[in-house]
N, C-alpha and C. Protein backbone atom coordinates (compact mmCIF):
# COMPACT_ATOMS: atom_id res chain seq x y z
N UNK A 1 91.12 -29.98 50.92
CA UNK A 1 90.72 -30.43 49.59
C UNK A 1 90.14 -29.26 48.81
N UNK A 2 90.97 -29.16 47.70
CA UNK A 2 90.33 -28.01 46.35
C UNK A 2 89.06 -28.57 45.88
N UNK A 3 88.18 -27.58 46.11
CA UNK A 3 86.91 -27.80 45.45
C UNK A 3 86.98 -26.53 44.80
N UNK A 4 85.74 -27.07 43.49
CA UNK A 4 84.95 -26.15 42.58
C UNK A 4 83.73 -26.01 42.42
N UNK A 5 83.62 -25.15 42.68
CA UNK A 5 81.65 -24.77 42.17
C UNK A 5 80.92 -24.35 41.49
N UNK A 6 80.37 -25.16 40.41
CA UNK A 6 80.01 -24.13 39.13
C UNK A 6 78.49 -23.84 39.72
N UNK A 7 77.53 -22.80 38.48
CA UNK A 7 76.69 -22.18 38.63
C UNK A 7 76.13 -21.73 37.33
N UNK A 8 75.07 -21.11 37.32
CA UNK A 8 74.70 -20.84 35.70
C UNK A 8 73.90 -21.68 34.89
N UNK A 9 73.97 -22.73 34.89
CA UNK A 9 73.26 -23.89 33.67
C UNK A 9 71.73 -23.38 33.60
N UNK A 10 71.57 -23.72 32.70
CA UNK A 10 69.90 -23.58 32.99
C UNK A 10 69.75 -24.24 31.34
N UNK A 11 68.27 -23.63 30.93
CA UNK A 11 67.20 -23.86 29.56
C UNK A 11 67.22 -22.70 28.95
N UNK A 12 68.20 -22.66 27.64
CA UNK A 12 67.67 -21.56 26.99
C UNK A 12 67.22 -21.50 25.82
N UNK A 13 66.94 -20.76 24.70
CA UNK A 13 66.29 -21.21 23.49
C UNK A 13 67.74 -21.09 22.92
N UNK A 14 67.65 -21.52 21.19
CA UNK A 14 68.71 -21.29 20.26
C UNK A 14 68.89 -19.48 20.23
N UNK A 15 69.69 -19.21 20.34
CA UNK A 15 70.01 -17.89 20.18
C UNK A 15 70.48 -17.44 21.24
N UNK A 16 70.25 -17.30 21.99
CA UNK A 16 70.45 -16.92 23.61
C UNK A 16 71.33 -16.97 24.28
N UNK A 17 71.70 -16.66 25.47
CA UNK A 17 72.71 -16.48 25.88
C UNK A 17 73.24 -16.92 27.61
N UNK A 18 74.07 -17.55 28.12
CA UNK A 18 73.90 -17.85 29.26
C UNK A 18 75.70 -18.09 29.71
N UNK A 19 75.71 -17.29 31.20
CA UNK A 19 76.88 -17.13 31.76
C UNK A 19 77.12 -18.49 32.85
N UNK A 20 78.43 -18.99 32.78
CA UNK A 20 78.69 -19.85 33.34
C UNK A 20 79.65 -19.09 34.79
N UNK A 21 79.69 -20.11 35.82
CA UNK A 21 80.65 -19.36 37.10
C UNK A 21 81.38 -20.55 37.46
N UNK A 22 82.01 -20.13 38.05
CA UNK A 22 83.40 -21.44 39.04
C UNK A 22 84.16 -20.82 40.12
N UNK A 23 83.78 -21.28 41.07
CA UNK A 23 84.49 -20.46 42.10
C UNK A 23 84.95 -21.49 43.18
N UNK A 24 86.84 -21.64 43.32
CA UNK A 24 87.54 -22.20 43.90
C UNK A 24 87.67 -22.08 44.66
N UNK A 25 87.84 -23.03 45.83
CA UNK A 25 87.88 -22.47 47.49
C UNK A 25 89.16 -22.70 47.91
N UNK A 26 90.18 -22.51 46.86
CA UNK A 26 91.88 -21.87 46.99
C UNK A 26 92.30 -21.47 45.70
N UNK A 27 93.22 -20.72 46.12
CA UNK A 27 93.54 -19.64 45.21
C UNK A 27 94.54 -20.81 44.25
N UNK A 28 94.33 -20.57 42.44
CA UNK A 28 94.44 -21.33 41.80
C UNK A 28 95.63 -20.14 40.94
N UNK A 29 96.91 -21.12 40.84
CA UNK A 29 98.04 -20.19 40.20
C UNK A 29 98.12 -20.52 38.71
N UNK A 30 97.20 -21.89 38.48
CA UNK A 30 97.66 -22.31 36.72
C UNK A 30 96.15 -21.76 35.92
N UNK A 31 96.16 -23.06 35.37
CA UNK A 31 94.90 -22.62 34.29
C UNK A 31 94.02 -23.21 34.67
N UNK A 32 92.71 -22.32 34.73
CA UNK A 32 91.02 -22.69 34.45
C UNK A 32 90.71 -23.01 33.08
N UNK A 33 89.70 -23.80 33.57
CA UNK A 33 89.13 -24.02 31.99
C UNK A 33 87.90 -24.52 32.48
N UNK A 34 87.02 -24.07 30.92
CA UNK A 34 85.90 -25.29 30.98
C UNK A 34 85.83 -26.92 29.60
N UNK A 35 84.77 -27.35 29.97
CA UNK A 35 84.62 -28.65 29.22
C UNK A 35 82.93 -28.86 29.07
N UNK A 36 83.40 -29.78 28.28
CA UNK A 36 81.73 -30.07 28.20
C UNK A 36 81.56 -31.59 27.56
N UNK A 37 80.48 -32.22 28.09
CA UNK A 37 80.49 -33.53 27.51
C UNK A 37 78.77 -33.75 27.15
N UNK A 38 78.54 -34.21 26.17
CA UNK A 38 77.15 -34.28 25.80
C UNK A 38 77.14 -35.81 25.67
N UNK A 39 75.58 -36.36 26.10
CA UNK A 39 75.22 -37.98 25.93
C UNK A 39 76.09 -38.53 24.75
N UNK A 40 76.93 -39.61 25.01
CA UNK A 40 77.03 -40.53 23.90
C UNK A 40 78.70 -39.89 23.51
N UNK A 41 78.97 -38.95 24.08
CA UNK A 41 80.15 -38.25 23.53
C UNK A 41 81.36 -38.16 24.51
N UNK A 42 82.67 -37.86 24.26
CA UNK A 42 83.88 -37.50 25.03
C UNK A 42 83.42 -36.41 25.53
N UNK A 43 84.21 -35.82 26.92
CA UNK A 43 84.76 -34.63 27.22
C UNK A 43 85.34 -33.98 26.32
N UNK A 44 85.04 -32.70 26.18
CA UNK A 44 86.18 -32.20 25.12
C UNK A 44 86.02 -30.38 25.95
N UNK A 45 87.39 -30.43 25.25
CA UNK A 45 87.48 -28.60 25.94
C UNK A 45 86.62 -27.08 25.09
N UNK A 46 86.47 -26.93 26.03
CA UNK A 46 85.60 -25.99 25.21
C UNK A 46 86.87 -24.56 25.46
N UNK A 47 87.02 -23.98 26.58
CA UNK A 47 88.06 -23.14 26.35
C UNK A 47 88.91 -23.25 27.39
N UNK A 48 90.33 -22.42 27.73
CA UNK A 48 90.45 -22.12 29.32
C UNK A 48 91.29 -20.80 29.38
N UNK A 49 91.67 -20.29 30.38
CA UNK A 49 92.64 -19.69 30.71
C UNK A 49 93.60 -19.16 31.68
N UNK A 50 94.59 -18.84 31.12
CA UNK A 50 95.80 -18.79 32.31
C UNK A 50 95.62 -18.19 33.22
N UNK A 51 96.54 -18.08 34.41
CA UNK A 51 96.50 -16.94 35.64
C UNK A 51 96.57 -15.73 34.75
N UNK A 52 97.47 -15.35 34.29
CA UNK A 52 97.58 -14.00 33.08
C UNK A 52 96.98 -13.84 32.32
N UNK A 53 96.08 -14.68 31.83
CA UNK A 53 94.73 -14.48 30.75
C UNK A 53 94.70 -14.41 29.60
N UNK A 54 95.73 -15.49 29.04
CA UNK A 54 96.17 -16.33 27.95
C UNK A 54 94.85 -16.94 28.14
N UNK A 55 93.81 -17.03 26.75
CA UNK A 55 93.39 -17.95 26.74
C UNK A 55 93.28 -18.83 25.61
N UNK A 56 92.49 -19.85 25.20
CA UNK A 56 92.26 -20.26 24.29
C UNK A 56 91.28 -21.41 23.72
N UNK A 57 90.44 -21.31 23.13
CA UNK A 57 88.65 -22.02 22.17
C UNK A 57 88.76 -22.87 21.73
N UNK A 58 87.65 -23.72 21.52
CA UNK A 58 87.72 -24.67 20.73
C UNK A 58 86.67 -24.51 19.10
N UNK A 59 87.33 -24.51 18.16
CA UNK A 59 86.98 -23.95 16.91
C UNK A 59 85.27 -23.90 16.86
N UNK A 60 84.65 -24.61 17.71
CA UNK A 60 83.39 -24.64 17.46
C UNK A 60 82.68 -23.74 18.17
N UNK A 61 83.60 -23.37 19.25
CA UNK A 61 82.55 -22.01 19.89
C UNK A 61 83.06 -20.46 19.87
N UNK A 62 84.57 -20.47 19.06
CA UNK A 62 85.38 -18.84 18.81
C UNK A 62 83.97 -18.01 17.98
N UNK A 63 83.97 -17.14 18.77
CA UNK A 63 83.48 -16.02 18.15
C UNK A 63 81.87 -15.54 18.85
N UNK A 64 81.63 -17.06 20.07
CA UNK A 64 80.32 -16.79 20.82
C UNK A 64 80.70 -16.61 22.14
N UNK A 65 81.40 -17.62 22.48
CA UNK A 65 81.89 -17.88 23.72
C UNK A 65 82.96 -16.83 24.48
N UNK A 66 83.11 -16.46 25.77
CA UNK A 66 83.87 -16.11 25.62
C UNK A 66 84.64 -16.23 27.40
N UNK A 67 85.73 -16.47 27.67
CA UNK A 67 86.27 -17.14 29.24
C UNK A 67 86.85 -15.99 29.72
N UNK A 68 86.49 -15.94 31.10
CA UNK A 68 87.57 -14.84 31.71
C UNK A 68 87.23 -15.35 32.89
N UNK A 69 88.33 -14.45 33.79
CA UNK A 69 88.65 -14.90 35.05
C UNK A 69 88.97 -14.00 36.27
N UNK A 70 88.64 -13.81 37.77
CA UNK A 70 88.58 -13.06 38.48
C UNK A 70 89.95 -13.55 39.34
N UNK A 71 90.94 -13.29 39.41
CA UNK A 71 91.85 -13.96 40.20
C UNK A 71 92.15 -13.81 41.79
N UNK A 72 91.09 -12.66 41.95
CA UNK A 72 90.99 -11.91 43.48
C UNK A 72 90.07 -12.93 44.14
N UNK A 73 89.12 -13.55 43.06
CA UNK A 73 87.71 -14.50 43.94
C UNK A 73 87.65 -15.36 43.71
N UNK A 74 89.15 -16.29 42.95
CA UNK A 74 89.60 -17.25 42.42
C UNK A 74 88.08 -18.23 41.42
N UNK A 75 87.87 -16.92 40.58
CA UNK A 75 86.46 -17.76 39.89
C UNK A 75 86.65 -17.14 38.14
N UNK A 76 86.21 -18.54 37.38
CA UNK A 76 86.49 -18.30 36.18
C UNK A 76 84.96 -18.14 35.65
N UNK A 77 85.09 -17.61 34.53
CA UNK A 77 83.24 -17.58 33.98
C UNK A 77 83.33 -17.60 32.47
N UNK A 78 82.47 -18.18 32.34
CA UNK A 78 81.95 -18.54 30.52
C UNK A 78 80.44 -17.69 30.28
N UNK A 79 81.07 -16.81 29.37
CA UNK A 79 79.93 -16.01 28.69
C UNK A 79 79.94 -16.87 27.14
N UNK A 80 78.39 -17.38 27.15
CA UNK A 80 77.96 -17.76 26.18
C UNK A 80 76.95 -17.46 25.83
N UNK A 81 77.17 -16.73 24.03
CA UNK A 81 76.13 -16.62 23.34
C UNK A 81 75.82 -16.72 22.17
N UNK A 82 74.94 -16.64 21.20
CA UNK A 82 74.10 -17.45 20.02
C UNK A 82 74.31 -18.37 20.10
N UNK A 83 73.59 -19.12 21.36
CA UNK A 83 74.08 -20.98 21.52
C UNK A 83 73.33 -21.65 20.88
N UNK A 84 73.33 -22.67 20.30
CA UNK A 84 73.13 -23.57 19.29
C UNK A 84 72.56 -24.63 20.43
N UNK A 85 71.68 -25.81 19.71
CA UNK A 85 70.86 -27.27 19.88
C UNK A 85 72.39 -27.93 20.59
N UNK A 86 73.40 -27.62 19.33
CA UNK A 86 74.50 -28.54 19.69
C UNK A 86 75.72 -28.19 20.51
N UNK A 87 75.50 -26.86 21.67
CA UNK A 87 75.91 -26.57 22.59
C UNK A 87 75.80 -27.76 23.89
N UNK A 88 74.15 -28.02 23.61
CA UNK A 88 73.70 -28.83 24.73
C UNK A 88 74.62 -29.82 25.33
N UNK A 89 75.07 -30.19 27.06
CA UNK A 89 75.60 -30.73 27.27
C UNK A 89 75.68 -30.52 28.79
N UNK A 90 76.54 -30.97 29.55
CA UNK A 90 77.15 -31.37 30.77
C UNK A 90 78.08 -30.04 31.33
N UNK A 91 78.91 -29.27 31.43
CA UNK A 91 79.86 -28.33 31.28
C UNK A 91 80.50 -28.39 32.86
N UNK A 92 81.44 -28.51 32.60
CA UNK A 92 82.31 -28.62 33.74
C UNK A 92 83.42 -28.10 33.78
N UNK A 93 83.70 -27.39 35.59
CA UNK A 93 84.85 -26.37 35.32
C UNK A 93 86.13 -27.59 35.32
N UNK A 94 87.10 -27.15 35.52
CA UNK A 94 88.47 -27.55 35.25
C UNK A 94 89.53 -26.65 35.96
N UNK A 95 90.75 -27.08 36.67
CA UNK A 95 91.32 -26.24 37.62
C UNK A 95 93.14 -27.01 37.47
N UNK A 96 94.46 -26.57 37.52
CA UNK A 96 95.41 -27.38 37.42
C UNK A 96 96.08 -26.68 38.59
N UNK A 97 95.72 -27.54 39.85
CA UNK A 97 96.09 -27.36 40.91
C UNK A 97 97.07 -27.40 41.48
N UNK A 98 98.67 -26.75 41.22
CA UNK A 98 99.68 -27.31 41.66
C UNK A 98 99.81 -28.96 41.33
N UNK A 99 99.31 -29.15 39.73
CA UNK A 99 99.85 -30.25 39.16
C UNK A 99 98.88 -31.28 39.52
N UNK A 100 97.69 -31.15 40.29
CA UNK A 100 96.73 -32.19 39.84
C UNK A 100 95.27 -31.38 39.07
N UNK A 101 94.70 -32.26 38.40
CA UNK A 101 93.86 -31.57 37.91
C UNK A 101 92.35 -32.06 38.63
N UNK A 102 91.48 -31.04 38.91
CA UNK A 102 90.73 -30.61 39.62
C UNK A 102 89.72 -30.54 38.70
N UNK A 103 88.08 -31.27 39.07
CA UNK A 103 86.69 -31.20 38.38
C UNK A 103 85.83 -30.45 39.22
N UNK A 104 84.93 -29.70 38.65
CA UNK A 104 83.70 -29.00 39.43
C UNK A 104 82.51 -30.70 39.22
N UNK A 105 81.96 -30.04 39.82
CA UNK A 105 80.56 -31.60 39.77
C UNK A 105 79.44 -31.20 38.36
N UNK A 106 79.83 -30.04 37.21
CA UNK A 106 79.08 -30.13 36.31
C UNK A 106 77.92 -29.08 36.61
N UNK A 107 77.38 -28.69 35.08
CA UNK A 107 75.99 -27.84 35.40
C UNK A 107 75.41 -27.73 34.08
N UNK A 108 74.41 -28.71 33.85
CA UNK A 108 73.39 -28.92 32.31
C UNK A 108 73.13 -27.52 31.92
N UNK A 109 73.73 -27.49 30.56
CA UNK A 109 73.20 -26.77 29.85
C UNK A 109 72.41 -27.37 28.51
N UNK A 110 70.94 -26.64 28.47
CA UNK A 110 70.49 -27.41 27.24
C UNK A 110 69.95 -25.73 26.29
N UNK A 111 69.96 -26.35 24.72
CA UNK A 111 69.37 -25.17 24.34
C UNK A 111 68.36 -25.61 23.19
N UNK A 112 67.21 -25.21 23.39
CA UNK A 112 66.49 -25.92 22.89
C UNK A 112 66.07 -25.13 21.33
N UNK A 113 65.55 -26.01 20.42
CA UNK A 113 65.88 -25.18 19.04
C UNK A 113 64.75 -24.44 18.87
């Protein structure tokens, strides 16, 4: 069984900055991504990217955020920064595993204003 493990979440203020991790315990040939879901709200994608490193944002975080991926240590990471109140949320990796799709168990991020 493919598992994921994220890492990173924590408390930061508005402005600030905080790196996300995911690290698969098999080697993953499609796309990573992350997500994020805040109280009261959908999942929605925040970014992902390919084995080749195609990636691609969701209009609300281009230009802070930013995804990349280690394909040797099968682990993707989210550099995020000038995070906003309305960053706050749930964030979860994402994995397309030989055609099923694959959840990490989540890691709170809050940013407080």
């Amino acid at each position: 069984q493919v598992q994921l493990v994220e890492s990173g979440g924590g408390l930061v203020q508005a402005g600030g900055s905080l790196r996300l991790s995911c690290a698969a315990s098999a080697t993953i040939f499609r796309t990573m991504g992350w997500y994020r879901q805040a109280p009261g709200k959908q999942r929605e994608l925040v970014a992902d990217i390919t084995r080749g490193g195609a990636t691609s944002y969701a209009d609300s975080v281009k230009g802070r955020f930013t995804i990349s991926r280690d394909n040797a240590k099968n682990t993707v990471y989210l550099q995020m920064n000038s995070l906003k109140p309305e960053d706050t949320a749930v964030y979860y990796c994402n994995a397309d595993y030989i055609g099923r799709t694959i959840w990490g168990q989540g890691t709170q991020v809050t940013v407080s204003s």
